[in-house]
C-alpha atoms as a PDB file:
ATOM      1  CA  UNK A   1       7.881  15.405   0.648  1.00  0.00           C
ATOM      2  CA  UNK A   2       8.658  12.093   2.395  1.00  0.00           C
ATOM      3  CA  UNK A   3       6.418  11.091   5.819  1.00  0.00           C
ATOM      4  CA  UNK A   4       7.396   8.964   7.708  1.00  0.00           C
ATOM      5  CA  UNK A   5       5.445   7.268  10.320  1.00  0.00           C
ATOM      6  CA  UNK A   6       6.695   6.051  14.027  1.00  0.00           C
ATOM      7  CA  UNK A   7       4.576   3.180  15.652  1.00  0.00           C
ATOM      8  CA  UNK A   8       4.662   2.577  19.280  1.00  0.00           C
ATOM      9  CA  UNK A   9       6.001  -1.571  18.693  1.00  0.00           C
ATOM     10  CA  UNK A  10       8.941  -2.969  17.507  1.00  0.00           C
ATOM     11  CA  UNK A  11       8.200  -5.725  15.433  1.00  0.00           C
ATOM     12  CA  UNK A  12       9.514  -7.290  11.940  1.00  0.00           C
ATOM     13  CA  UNK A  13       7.848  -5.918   8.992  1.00  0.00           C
ATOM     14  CA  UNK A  14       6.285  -8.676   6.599  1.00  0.00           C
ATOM     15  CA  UNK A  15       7.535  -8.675   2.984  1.00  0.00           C
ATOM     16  CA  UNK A  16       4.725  -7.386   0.523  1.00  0.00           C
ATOM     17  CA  UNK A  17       2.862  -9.954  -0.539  1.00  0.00           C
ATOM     18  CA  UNK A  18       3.506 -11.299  -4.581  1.00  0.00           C
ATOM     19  CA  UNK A  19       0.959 -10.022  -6.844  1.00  0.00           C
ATOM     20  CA  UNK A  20       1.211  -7.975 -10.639  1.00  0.00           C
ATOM     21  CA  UNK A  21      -0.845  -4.642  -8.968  1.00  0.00           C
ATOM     22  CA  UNK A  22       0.227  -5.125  -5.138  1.00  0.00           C
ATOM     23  CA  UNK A  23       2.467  -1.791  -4.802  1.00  0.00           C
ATOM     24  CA  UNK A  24      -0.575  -0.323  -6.583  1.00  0.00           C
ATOM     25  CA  UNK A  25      -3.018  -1.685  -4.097  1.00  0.00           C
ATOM     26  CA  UNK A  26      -0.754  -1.082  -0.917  1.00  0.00           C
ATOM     27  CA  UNK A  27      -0.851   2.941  -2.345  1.00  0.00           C
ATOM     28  CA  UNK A  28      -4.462   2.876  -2.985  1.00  0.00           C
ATOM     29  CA  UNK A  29      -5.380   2.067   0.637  1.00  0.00           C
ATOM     30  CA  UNK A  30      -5.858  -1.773   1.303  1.00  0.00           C
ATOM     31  CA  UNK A  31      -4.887  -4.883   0.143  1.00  0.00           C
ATOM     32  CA  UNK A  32      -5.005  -8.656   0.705  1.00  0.00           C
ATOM     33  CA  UNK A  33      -2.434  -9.517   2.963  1.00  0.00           C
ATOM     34  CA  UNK A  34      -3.500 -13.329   3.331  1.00  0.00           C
ATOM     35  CA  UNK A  35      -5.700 -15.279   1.538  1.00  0.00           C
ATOM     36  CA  UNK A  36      -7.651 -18.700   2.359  1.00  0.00           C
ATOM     37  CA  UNK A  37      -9.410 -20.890   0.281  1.00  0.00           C
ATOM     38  CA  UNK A  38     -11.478 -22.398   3.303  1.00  0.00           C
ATOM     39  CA  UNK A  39     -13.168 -18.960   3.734  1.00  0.00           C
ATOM     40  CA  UNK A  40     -16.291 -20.337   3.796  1.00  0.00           C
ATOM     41  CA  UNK A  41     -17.939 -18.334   6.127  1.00  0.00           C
ATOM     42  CA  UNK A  42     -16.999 -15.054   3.840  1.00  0.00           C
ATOM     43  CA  UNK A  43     -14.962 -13.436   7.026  1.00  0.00           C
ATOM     44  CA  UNK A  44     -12.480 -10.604   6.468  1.00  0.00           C
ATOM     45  CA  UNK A  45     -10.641  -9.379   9.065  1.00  0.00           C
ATOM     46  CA  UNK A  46      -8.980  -5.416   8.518  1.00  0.00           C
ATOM     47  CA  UNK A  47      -5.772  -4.590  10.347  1.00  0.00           C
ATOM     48  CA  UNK A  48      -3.969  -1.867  10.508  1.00  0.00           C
ATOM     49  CA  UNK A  49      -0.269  -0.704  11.424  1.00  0.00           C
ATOM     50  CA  UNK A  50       0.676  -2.716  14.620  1.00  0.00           C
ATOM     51  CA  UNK A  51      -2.761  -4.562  14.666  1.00  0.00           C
ATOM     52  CA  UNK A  52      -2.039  -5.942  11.858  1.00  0.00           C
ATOM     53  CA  UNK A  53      -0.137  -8.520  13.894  1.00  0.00           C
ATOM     54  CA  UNK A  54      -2.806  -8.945  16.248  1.00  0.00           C
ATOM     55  CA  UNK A  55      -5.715  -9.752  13.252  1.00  0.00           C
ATOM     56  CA  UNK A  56      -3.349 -12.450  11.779  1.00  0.00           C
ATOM     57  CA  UNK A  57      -3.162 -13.968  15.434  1.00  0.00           C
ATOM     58  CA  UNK A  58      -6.883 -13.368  15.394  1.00  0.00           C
ATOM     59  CA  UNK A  59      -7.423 -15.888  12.338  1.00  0.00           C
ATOM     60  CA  UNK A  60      -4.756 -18.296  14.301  1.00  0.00           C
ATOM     61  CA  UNK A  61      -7.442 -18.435  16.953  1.00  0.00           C
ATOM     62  CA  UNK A  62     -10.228 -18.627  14.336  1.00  0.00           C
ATOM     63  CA  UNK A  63      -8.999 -22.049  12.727  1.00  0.00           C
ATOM     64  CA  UNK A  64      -9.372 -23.578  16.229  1.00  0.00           C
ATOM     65  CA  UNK A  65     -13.206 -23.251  14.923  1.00  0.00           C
ATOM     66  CA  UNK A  66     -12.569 -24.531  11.431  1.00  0.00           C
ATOM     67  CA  UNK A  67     -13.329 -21.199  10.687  1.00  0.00           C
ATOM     68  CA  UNK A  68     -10.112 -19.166   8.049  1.00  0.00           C
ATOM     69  CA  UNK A  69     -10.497 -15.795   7.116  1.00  0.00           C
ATOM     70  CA  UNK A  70      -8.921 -13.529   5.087  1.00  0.00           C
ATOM     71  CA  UNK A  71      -6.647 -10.968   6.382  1.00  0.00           C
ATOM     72  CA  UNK A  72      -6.680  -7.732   4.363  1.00  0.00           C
ATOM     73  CA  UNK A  73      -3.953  -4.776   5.570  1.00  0.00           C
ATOM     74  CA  UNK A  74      -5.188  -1.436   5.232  1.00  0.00           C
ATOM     75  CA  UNK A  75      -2.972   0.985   4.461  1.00  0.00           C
ATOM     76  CA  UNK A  76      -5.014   4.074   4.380  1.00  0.00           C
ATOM     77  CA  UNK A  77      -8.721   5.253   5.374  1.00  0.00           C
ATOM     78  CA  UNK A  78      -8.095   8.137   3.960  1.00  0.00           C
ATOM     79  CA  UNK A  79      -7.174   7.067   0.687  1.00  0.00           C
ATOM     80  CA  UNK A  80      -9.954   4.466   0.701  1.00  0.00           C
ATOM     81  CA  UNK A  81     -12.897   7.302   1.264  1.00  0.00           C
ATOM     82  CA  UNK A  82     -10.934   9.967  -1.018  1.00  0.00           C
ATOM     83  CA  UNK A  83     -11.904   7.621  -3.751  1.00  0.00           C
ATOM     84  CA  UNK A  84     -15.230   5.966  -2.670  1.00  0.00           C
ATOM     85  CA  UNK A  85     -16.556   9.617  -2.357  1.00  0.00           C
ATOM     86  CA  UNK A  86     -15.118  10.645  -5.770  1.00  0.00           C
ATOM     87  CA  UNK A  87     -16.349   7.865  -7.467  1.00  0.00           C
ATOM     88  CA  UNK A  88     -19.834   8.394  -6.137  1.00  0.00           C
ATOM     89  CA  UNK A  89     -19.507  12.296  -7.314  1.00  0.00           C
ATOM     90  CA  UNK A  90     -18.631  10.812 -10.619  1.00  0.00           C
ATOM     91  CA  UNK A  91     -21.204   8.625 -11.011  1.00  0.00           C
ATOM     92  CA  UNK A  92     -23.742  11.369  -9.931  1.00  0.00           C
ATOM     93  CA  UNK A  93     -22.820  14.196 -12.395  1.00  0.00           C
ATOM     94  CA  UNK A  94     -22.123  12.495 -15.300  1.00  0.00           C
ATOM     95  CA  UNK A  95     -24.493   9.219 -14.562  1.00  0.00           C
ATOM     96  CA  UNK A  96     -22.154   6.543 -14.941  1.00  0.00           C
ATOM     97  CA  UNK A  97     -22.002   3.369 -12.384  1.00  0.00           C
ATOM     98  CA  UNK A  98     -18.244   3.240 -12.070  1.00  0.00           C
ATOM     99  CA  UNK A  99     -17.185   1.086  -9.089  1.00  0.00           C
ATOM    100  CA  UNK A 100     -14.947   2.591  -6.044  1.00  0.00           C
ATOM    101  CA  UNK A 101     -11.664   0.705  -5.264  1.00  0.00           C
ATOM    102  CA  UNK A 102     -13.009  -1.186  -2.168  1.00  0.00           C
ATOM    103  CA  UNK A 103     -15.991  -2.121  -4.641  1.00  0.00           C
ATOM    104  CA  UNK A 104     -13.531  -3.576  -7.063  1.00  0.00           C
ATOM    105  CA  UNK A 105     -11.460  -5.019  -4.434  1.00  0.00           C
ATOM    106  CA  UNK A 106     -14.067  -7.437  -2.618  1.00  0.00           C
ATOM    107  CA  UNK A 107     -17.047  -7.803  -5.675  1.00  0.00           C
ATOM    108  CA  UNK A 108     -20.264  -7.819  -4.703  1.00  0.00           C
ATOM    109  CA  UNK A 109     -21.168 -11.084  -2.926  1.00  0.00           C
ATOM    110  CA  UNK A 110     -22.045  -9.732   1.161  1.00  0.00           C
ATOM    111  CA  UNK A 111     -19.346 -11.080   4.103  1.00  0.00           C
ATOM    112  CA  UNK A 112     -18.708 -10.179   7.305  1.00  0.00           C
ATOM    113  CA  UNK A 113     -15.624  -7.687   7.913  1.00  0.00           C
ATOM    114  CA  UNK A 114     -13.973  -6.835  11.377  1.00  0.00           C
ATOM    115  CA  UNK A 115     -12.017  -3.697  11.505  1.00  0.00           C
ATOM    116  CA  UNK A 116      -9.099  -3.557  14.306  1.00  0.00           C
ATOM    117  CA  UNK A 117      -6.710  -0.434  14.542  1.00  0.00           C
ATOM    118  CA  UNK A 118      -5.257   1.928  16.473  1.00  0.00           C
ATOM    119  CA  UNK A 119      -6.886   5.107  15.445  1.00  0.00           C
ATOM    120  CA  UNK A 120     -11.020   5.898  16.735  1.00  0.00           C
ATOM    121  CA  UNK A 121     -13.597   3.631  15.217  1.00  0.00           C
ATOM    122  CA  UNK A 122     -14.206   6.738  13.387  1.00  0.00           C
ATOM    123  CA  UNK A 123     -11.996   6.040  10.543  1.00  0.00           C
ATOM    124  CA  UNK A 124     -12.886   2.344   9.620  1.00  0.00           C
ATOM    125  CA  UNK A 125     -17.011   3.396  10.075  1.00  0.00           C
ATOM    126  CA  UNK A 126     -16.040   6.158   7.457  1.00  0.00           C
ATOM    127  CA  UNK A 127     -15.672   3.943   5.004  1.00  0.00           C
ATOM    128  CA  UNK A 128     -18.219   1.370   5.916  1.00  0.00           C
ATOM    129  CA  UNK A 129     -21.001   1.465   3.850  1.00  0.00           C
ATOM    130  CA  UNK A 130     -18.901   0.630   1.135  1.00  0.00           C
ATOM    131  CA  UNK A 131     -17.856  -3.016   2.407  1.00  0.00           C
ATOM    132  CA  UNK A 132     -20.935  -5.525   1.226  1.00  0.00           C
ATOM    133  CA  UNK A 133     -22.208  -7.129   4.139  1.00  0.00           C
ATOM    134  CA  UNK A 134     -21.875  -6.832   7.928  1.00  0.00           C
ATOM    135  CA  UNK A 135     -18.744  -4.447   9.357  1.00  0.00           C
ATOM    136  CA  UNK A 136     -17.329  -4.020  12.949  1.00  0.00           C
ATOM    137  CA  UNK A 137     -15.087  -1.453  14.270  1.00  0.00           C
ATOM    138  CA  UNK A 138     -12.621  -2.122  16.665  1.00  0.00           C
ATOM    139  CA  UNK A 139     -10.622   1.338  17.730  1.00  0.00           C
ATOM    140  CA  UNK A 140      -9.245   3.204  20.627  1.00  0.00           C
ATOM    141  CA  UNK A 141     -11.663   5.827  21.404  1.00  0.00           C
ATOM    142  CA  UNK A 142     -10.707   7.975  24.472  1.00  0.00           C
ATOM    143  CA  UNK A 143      -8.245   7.509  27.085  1.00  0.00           C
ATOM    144  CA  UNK A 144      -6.738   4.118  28.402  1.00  0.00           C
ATOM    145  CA  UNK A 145      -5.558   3.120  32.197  1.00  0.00           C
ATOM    146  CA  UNK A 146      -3.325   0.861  31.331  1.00  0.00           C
ATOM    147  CA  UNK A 147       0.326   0.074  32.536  1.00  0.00           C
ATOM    148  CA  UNK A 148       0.981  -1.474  29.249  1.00  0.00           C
ATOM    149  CA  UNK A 149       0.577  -2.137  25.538  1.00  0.00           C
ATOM    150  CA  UNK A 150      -1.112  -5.359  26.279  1.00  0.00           C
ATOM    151  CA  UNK A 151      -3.173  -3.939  29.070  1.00  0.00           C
ATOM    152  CA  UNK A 152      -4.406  -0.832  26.535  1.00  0.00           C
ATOM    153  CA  UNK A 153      -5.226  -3.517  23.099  1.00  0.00           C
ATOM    154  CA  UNK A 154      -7.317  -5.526  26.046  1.00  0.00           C
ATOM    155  CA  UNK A 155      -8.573  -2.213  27.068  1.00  0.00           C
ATOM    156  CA  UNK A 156      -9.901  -0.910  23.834  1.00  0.00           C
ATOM    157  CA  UNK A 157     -10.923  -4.266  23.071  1.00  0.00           C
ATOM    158  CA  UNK A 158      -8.720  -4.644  19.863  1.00  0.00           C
ATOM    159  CA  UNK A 159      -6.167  -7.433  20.803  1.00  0.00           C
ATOM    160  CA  UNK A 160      -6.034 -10.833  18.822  1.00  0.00           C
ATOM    161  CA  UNK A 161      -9.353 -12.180  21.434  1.00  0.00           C
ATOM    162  CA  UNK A 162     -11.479  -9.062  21.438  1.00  0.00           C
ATOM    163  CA  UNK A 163     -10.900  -9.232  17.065  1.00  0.00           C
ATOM    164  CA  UNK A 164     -11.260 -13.504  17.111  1.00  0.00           C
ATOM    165  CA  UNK A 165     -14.661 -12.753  19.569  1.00  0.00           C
ATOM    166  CA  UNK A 166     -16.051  -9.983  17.033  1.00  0.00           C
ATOM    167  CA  UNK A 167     -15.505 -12.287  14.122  1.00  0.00           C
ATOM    168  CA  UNK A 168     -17.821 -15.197  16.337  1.00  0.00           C
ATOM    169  CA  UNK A 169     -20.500 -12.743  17.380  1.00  0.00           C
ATOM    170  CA  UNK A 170     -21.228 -11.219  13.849  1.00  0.00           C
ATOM    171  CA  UNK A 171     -21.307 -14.941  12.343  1.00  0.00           C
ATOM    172  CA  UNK A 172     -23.664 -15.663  15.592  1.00  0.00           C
ATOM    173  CA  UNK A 173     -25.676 -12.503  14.216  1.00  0.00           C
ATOM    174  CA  UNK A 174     -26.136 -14.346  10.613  1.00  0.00           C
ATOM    175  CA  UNK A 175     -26.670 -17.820  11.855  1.00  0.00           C
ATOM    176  CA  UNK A 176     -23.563 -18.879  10.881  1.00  0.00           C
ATOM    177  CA  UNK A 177     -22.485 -20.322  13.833  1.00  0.00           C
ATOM    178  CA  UNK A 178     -24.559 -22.332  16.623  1.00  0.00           C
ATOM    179  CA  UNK A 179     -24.776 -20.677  21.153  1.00  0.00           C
ATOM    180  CA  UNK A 180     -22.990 -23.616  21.969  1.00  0.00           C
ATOM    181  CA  UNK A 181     -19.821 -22.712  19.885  1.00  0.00           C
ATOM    182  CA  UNK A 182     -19.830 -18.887  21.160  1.00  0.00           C
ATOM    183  CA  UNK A 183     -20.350 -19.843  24.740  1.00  0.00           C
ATOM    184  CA  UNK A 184     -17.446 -22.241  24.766  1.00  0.00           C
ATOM    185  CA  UNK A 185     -15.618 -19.499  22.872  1.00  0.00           C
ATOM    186  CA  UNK A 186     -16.167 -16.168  25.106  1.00  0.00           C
ATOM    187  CA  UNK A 187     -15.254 -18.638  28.164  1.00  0.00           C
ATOM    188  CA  UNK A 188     -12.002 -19.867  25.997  1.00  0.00           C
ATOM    189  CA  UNK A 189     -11.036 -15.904  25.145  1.00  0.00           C
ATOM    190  CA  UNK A 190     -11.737 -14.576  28.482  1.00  0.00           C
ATOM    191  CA  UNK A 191     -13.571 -11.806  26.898  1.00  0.00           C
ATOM    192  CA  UNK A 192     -14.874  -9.370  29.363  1.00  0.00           C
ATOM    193  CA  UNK A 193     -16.495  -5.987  27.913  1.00  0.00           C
ATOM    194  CA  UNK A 194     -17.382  -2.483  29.314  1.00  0.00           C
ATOM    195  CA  UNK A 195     -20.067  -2.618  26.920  1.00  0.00           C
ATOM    196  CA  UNK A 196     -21.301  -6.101  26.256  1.00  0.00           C
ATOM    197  CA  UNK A 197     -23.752  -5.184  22.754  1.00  0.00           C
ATOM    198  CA  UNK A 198     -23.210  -6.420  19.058  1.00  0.00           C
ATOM    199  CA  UNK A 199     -21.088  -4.271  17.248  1.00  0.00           C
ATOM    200  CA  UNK A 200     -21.542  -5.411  13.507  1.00  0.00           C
ATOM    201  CA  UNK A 201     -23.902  -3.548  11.400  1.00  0.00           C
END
């Protein structure tokens, strides 16, 4: 059985990243799409499908703040919760500390991950408690009035700026960056929110 999935842009689709286990990786639910050696404030930004595009814009806007993520693609929630959940049934019944393959993926050291898609927060906070450190969900939960594809991501709150401004208030949450940075940035991003509360737990 083939599937084959429709998305709502037309865009050009990246080449797959080099790497020995990357078709493995793309199959098993997530993998790095682009890595930085200046990630020194442990960020990791999660895109998905067409928001993919809009996370690596995201990190564009990021480095204005000498701050470079990482940009993982995820491929599959699904995937990435069939196995966390079977791991942890393995490791219950026969009492062995195997490690699921976000676990193996990212270590152990904590960081700060933002989640953008186009599916309900739902499915990124399904996984969540999996990913060491803080995590934000950025998702299209009920019905948009927009005109637009721009005017729904801005909506929902899961364009490049609503994903960038995420990133700077869960760093604000851990001290990792200073009020007079965010203020300058929210006024920069013309962020403007129908809820206006942290989001990273």
């Amino acid at each position: 059985i083939y599937y084959i999935t429709v998305m709502n842009e037309k865009y050009k689709m990246p080449a797959i990243p080099s790497g020995d286990r990357i078709e493995e990786q793309i199959i098993k639910g997530m993998y790095k799409f682009k890595s930085s050696k200046k990630n020194n404030h442990k960020l990791f930004l999660l895109g998905s499908g067409a928001i993919l595009n809009e996370a690596l814009e995201a990190a564009k806007i990021l480095e204005e703040y000498d701050i470079f993520p990482e940009v993982w693609s995820v491929t599959s929630y699904k995937k990435l919760y069939d196995d966390a959940i079977e791991t942890d049934r393995n490791n219950q019944f026969n009492e062995e500390n195997k490690k699921s393959y976000i676990q193996e993926s990212l270590g152990e050291e904590e960081g700060i991950f933002v989640a953008a898609s186009d599916y309900v927060k739902a499915l990124p906070l399904s996984v969540s408690k999996w990913f060491p450190g803080l995590f934000a969900a950025l998702g299209t939960d009920g019905f948009g009035l927009s005109e637009s594809r721009e005017r729904l991501r801005e909506y929902f709150e899961v364009n490049a700026h609503y994903i960038a401004w995420t990133a700077l208030k869960c760093l604000h949450l851990q001290n990792k960056i200073d009020d007079r940075l965010l203020k300058k940035a929210k006024k920069k991003l013309n962020v403007k929110f129908r809820i206006d509360s942290p989001v990273c737990k």
